[in-house]
Protein backbone atom coordinates (compact mmCIF):
# COMPACT_ATOMS: atom_id res chain seq x y z
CA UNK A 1 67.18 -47.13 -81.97
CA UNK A 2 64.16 -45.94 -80.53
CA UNK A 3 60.45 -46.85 -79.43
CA UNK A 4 57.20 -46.03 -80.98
CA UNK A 5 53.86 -46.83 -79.41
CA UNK A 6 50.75 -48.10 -81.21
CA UNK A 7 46.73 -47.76 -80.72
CA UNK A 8 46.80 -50.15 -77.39
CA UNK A 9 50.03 -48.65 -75.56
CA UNK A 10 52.30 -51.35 -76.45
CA UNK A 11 55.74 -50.49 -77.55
CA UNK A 12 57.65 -51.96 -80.67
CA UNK A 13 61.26 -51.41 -80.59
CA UNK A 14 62.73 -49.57 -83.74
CA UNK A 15 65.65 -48.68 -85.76
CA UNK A 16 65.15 -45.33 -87.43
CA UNK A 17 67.12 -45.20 -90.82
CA UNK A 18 67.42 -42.29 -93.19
CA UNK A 19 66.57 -43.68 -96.65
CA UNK A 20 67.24 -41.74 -99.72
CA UNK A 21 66.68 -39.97 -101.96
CA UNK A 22 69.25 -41.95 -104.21
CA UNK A 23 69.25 -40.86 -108.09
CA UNK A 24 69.69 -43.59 -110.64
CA UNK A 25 72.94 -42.63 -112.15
CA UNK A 26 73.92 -45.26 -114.95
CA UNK A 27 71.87 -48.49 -116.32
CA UNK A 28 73.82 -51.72 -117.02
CA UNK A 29 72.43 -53.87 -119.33
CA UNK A 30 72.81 -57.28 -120.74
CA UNK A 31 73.45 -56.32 -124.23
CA UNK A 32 76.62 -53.97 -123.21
CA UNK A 33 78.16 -55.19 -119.32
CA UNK A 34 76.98 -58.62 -119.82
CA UNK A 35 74.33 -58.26 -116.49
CA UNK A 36 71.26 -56.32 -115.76
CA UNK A 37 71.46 -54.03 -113.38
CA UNK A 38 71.52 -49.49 -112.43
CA UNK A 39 73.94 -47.66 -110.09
CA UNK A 40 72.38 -45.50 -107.52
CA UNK A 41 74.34 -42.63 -105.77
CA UNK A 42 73.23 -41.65 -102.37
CA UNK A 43 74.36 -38.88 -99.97
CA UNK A 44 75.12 -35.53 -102.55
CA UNK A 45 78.59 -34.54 -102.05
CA UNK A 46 78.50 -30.43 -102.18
CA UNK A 47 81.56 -29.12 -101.74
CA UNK A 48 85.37 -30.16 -103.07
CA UNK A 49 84.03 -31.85 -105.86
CA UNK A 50 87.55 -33.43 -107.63
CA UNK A 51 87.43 -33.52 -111.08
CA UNK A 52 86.86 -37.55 -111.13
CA UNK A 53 83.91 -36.66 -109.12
CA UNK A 54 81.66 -34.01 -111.24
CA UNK A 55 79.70 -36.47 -113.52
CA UNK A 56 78.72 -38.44 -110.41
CA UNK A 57 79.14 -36.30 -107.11
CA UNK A 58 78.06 -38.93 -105.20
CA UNK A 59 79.47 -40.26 -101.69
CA UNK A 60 78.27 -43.30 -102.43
CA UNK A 61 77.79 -45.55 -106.04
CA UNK A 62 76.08 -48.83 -105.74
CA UNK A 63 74.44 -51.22 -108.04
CA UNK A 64 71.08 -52.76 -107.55
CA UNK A 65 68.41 -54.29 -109.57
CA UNK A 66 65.65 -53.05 -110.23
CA UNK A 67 63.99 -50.93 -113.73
CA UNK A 68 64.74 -47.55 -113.92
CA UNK A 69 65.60 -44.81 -116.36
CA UNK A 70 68.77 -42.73 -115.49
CA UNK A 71 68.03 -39.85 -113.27
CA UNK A 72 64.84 -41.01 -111.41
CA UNK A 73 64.88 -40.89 -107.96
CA UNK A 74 64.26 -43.65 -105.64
CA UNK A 75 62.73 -42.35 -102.11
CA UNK A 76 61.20 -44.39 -99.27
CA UNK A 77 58.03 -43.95 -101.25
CA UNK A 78 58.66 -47.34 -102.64
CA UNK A 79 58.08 -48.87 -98.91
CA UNK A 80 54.62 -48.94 -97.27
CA UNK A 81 53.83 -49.70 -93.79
CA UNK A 82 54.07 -53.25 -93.19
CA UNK A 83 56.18 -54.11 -95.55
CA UNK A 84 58.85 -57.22 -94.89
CA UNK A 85 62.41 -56.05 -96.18
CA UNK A 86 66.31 -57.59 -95.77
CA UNK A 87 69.10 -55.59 -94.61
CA UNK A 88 72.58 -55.41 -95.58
CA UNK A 89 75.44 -54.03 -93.77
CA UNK A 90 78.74 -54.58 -91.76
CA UNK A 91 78.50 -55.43 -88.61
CA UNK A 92 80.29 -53.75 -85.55
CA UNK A 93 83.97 -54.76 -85.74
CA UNK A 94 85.05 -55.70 -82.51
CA UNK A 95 88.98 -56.06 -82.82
CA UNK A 96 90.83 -58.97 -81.82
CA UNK A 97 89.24 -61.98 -79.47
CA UNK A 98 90.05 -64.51 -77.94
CA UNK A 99 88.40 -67.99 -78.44
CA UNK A 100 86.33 -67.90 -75.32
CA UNK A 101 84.31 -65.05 -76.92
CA UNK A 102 85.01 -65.87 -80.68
CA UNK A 103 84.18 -69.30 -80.57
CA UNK A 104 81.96 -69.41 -77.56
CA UNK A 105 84.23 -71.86 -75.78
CA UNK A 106 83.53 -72.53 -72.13
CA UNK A 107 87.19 -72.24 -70.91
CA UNK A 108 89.43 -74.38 -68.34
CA UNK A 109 88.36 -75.25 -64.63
CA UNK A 110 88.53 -72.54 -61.96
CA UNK A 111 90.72 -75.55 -59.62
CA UNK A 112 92.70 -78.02 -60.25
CA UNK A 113 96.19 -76.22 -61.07
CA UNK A 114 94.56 -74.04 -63.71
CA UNK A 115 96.54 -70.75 -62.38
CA UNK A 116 96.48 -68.46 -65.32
CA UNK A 117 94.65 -70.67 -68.25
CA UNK A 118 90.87 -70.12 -67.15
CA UNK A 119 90.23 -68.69 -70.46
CA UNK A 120 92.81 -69.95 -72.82
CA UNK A 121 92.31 -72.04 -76.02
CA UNK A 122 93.69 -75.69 -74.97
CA UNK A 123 95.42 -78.36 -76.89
CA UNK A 124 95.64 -77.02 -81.07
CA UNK A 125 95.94 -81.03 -82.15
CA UNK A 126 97.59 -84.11 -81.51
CA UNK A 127 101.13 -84.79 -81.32
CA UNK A 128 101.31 -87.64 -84.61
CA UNK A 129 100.04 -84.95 -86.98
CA UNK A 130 102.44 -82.03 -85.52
CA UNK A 131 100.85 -79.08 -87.53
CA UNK A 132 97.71 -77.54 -87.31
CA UNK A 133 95.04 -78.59 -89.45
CA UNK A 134 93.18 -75.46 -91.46
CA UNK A 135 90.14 -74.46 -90.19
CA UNK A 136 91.18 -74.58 -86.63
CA UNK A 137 88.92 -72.52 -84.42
CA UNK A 138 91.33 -70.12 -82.96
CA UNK A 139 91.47 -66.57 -81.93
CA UNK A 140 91.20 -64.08 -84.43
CA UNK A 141 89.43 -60.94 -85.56
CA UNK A 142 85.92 -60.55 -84.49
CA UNK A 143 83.23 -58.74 -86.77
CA UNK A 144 83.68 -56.52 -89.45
CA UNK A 145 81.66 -58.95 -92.07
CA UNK A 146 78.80 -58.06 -94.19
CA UNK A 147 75.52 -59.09 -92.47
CA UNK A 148 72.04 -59.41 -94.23
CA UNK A 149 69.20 -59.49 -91.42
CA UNK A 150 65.53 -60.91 -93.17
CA UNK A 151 61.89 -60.20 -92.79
CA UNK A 152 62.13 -56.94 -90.96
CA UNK A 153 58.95 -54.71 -90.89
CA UNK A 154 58.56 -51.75 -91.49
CA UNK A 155 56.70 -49.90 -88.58
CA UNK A 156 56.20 -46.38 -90.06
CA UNK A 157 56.99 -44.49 -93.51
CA UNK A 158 58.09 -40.33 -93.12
CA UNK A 159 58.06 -39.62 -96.81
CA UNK A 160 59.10 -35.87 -95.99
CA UNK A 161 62.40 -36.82 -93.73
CA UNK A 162 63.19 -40.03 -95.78
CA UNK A 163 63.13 -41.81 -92.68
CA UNK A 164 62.05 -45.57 -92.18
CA UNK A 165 61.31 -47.07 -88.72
CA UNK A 166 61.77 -50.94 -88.92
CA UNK A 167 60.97 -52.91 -86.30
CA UNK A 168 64.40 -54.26 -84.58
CA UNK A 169 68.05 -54.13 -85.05
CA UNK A 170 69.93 -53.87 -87.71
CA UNK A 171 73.65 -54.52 -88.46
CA UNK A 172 76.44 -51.58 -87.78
CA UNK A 173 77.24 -49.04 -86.04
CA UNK A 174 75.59 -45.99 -86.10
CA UNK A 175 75.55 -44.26 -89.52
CA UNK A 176 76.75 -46.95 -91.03
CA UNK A 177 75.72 -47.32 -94.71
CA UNK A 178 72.99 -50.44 -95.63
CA UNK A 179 71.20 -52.07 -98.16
CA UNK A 180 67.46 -51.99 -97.84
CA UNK A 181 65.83 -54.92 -100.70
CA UNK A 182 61.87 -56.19 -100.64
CA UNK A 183 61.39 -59.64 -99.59
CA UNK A 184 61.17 -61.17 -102.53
């Protein structure tokens, strides 16, 4: 992330997010896969090309509507300043977590003979049922689940870099692959 500063001074925060070129590499239509739809290959893999790999030497193959004819290229061309688009990506996994920071629960008393259970769970359920019903909010794995984030903006347009500035956050780490769709 980053800042950029308009006309009047003020600053708009930023993600900056390197966005294509992907080449159309296949075109699935109704008559044949049963949906409508192309596969786009992004990032060019050039070297140690396996032999699986040489009709498509792509790093990464995904499908995505949209009308195109196999080969074109789709660049950040398509986007224009102002622009409201949704993002899709995985979010920063964050391990295993407790329920205090899964679930946002506000814990046990500080007093009261609550020695070493400030931040632990509680009672599961009562003790007629004795098992614990599914969908219990316990701890668990945190993150790590596809995210879409709507109406961002797009700030700025570098056709030469392939680089989009949208205005905010977006989810993953840092080179982390996403999904940029108009708001439609």
């Amino acid at each position: 992330m980053t800042q950029v500063f308009d006309q009047t001074g003020k600053t708009t925060p930023v993600t900056l997010v390197a966005a294509g070129p992907c080449q159309v590499l296949q075109i699935k239509t109704k008559a044949k896969d049963g949906y409508e739809a192309c596969q786009v290959g992004f990032v060019k893999i050039e070297k140690r090309i396996q032999k699986s790999q040489k009709t498509k030497p792509f790093r990464f193959q995904r499908e995505a509507p949209g009308d195109y004819k196999i080969n074109d290229i789709i660049d950040v061309s398509v986007f224009q300043e102002g622009d409201k688009v949704k993002i899709t990506g995985v979010s920063k996994g964050k391990g295993f977590q407790g329920a205090v920071k899964l679930w946002n629960f506000s814990g046990r008393n500080a007093s009261h003979g609550v020695k070493h259970e400030q931040r632990t769970l509680g009672s599961i359920g009562s003790t007629d049922a004795e098992r614990v019903f599914k969908g219990k909010k316990m701890p668990g794995r945190m993150g790590g689940e596809r995210v879409t984030v709507k109406n961002l903006k797009v700030v700025k347009v570098d056709k030469e870099n392939n680089i989009l500035a949208i205005k905010g956050a977006v989810p993953g780490p840092n080179g982390t692959l996403l999904q940029i769709r108009g708001n439609k």
